[in-house]
Protein backbone atom coordinates (compact mmCIF):
# COMPACT_ATOMS: atom_id res chain seq x y z
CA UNK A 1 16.67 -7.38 3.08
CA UNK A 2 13.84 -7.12 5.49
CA UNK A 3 16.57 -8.12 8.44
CA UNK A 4 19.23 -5.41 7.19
CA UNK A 5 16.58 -2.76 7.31
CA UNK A 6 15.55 -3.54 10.90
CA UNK A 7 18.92 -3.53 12.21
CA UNK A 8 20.32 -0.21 10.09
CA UNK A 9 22.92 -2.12 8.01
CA UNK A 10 20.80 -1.15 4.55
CA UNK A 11 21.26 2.66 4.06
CA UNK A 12 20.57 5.07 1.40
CA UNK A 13 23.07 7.86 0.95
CA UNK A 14 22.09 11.26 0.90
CA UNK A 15 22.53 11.81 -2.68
CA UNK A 16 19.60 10.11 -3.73
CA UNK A 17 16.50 11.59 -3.86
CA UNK A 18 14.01 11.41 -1.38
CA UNK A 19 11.27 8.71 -1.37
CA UNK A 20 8.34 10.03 -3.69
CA UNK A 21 5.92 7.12 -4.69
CA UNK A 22 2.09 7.42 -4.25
CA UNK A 23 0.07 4.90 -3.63
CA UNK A 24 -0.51 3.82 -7.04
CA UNK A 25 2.93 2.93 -7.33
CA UNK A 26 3.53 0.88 -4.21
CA UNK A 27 -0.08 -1.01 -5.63
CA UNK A 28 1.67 -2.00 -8.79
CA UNK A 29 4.65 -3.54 -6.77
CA UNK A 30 2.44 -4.96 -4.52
CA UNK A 31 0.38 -6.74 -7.68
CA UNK A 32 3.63 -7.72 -9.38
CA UNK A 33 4.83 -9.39 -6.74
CA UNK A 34 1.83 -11.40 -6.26
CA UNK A 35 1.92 -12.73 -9.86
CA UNK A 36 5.96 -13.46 -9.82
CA UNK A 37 6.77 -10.62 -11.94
CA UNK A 38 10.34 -8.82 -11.99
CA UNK A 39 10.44 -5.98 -9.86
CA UNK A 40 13.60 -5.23 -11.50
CA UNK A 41 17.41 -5.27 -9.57
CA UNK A 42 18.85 -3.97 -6.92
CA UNK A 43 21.93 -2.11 -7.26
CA UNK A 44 23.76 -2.54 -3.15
CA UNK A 45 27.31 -0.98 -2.22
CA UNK A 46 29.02 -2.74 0.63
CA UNK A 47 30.65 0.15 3.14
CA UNK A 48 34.08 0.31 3.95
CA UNK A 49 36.62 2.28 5.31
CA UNK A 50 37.30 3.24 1.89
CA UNK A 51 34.46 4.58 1.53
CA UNK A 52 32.30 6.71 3.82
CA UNK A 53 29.25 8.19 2.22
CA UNK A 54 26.31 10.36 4.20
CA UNK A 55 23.67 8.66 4.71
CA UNK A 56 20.03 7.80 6.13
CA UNK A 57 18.18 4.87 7.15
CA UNK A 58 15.36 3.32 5.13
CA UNK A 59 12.87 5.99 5.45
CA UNK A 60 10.00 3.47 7.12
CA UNK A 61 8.86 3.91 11.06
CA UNK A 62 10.09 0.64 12.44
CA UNK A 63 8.94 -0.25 15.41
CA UNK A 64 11.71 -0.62 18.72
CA UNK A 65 9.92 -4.47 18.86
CA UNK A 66 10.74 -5.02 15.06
CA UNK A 67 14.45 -3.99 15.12
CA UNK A 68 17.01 -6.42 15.24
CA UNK A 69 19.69 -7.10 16.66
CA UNK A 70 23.39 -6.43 14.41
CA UNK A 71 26.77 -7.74 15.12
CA UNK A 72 29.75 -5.81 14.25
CA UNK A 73 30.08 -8.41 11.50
CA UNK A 74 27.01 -7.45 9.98
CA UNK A 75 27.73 -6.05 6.43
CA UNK A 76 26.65 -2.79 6.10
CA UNK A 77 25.47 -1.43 2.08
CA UNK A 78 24.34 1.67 0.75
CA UNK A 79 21.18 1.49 -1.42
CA UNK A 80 22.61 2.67 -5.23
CA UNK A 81 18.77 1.25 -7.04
CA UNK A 82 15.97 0.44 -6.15
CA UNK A 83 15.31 2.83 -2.71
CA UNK A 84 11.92 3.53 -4.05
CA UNK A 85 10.88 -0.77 -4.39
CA UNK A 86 13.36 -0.90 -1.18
CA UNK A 87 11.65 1.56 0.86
CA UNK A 88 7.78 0.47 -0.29
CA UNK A 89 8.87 -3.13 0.37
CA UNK A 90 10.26 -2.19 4.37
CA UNK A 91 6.87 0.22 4.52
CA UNK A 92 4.64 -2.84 2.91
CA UNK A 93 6.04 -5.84 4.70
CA UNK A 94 7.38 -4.28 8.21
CA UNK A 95 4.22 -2.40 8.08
CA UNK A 96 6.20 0.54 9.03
CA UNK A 97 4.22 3.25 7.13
CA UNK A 98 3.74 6.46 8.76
CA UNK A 99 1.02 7.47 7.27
CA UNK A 100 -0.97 4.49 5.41
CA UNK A 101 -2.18 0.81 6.51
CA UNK A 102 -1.83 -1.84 3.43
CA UNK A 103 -4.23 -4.38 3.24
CA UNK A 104 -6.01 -6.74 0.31
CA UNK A 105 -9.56 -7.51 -0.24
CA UNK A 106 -10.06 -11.27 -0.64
CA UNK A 107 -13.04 -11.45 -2.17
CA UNK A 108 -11.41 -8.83 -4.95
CA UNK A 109 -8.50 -10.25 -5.53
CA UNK A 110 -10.36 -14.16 -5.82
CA UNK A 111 -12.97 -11.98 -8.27
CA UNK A 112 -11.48 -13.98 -11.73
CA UNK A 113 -12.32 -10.77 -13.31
CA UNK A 114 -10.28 -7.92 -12.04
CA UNK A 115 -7.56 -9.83 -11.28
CA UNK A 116 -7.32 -11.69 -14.59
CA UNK A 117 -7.04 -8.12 -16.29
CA UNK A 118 -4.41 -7.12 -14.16
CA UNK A 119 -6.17 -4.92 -11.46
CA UNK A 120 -4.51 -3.63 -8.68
CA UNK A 121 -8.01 -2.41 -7.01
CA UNK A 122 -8.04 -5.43 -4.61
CA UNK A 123 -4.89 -3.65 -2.73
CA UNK A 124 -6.01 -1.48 -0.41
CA UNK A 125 -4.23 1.57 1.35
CA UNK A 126 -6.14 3.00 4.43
CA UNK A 127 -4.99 6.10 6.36
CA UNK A 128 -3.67 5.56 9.67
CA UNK A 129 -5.82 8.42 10.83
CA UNK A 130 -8.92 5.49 10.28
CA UNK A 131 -6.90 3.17 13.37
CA UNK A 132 -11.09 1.84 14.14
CA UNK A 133 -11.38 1.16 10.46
CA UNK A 134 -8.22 -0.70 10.53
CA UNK A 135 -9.03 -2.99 13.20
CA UNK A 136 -12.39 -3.79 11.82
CA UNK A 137 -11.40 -4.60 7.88
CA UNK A 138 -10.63 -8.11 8.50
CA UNK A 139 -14.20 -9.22 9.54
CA UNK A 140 -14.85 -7.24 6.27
CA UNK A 141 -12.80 -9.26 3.76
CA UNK A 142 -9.70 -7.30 4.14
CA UNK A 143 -6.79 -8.61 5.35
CA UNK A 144 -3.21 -6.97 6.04
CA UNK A 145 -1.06 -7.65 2.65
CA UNK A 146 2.25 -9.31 5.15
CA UNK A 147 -0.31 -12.29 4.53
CA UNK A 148 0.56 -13.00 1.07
CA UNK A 149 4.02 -13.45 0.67
């Protein structure tokens, strides 16, 4: 999925509505994930000259250095469910947010406690305005969530 996204062949058409989770929301995918939980299905549309719908890319900044390369053979698909999981997933794991930095605190997520009471509070989400901040969580516990899975 992560692959398709880089190279442009996953696509959402234009009749869906536009990405609106907070960060709560990506959190809660983020912690169900961790624990194996269903994130629920994905609903994909192969393309075809049958059918030619408007459409955009995954709305995520990925970086020229993260795209791949697609073949003419590459199946392209249309997003029908699950662009918001989709999109926080590309934006999570790609680390192609344009505004926010996703990261975990170790010693939070170890902490038997919060975790064991199902706590998202051991993701964190860090503005890229704080770039210094970024660069200096991992000596402070924090480490960037592409880690864990």
């Amino acid at each position: 999925m992560l692959d398709r996204a880089r190279g442009g062949t996953l696509t959402i058409p234009r009749f869906q509505r536009e990405f609106i989770w907070e960060g709560r929301d990506i959190r809660l995918l983020v912690d169900s994930m961790s624990r194996s939980y269903p994130i629920g299905s994905l609903l994909l549309l192969a393309k075809g000259p049958a059918l030619s719908l408007a459409d955009n890319r995954v709305d995520a900044e990925i970086s020229q250095n993260q795209t791949s390369e697609r073949s003419d053979s590459d199946e392209k698909y249309y997003i029908l469910d699950g662009q918001q999981r989709i999109t926080s997933m590309v934006r999570i794991f790609l680390n192609a947010d344009k505004k926010n930095y996703y990261s975990f605190d170790l010693e939070e997520m170890l902490d038997s406690k919060a975790y064991d009471k199902h706590e998202d509070s051991w993701i964190k989400i860090t503005s890229r305005k704080h770039t210094r901040r970024i660069q200096s969580q991992e000596t402070q516990g924090q480490y960037s969530i592409q880690i864990l899975f």
